[in-house]
Protein backbone atom coordinates (compact mmCIF):
# COMPACT_ATOMS: atom_id res chain seq x y z
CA UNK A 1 -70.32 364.15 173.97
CA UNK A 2 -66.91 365.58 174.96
CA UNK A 3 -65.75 365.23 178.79
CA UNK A 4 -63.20 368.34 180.10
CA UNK A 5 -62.08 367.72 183.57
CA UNK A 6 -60.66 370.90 185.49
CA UNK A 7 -58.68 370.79 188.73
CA UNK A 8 -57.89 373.92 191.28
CA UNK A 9 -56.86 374.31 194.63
CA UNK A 10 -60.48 376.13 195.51
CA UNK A 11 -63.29 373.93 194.51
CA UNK A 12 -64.31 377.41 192.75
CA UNK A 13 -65.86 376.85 188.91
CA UNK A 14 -68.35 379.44 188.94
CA UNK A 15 -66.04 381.21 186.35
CA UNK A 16 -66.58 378.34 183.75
CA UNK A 17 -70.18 377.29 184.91
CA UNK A 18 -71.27 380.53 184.33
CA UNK A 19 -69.84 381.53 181.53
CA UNK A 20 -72.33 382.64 178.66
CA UNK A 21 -70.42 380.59 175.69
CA UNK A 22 -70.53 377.16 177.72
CA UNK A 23 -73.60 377.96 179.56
CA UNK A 24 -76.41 376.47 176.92
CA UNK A 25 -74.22 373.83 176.30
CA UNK A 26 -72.83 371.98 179.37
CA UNK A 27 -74.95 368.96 180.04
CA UNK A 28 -73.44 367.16 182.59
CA UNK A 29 -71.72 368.34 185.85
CA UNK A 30 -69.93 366.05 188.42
CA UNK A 31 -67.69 368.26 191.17
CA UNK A 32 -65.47 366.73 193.84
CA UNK A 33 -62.72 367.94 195.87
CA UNK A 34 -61.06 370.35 193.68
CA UNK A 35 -61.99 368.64 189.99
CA UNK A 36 -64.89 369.63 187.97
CA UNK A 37 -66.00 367.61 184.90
CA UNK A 38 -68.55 368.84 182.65
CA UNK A 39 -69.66 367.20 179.33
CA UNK A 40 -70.34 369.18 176.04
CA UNK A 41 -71.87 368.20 172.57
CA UNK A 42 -69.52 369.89 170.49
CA UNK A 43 -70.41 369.02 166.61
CA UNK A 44 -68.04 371.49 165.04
CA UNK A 45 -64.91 371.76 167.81
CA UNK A 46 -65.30 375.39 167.94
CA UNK A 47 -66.55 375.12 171.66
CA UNK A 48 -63.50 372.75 172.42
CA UNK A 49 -61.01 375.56 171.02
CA UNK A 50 -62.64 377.74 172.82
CA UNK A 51 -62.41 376.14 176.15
CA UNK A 52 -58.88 375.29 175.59
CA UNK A 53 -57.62 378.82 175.36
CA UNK A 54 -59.76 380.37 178.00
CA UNK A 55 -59.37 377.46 180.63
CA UNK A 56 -56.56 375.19 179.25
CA UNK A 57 -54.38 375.98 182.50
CA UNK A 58 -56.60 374.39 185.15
CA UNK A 59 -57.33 371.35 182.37
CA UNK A 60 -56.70 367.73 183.90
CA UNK A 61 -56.16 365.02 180.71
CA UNK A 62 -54.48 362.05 183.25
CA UNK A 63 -56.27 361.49 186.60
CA UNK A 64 -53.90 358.71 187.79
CA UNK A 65 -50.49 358.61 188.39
CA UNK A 66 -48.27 356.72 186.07
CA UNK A 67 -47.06 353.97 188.11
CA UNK A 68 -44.79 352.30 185.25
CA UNK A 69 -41.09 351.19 186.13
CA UNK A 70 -38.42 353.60 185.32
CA UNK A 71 -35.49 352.47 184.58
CA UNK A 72 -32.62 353.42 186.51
CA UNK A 73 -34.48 354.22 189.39
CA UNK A 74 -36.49 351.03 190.19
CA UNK A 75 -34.32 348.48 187.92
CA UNK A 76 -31.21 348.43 186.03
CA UNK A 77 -31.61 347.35 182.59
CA UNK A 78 -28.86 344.70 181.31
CA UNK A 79 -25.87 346.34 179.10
CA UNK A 80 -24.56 343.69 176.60
């Protein structure tokens, strides 16, 4: 099973839970503010192309922020 999570500023997905393709073949569907996930069984990754051109803009792949050091900002690496 393949996981797509979706993020808007409206909590408004009735454009992708409706839609006739994806219908048949969501199985799972978890909302909260502003995120939708929805799991697929996609054998063949014609449903994942698919999804990717018609809703890659409101696609979320990194739920977290990335909370790693940077240098120059919050150290100053050593110059030899």
């Amino acid at each position: 099973m393949k996981y797509y999570i979706f993020e808007r500023e409206s909590s408004k997905f009735d454009d992708i839970l409706k839609d006739p393709t994806l219908k048949s073949k969501i199985y799972e569907v978890i909302t909260w503010g502003g995120h939708l996930r929805i799991g697929i069984v996609d054998y063949d990754d014609k449903l994942s192309s698919y999804i990717l051109l018609k809703y890659g803009d409101d696609i979320r792949t990194n739920l977290t922020e990335d909370f790693s050091p940077k240098p120059g900002i919050d150290y100053t690496p050593k110059r030899k």
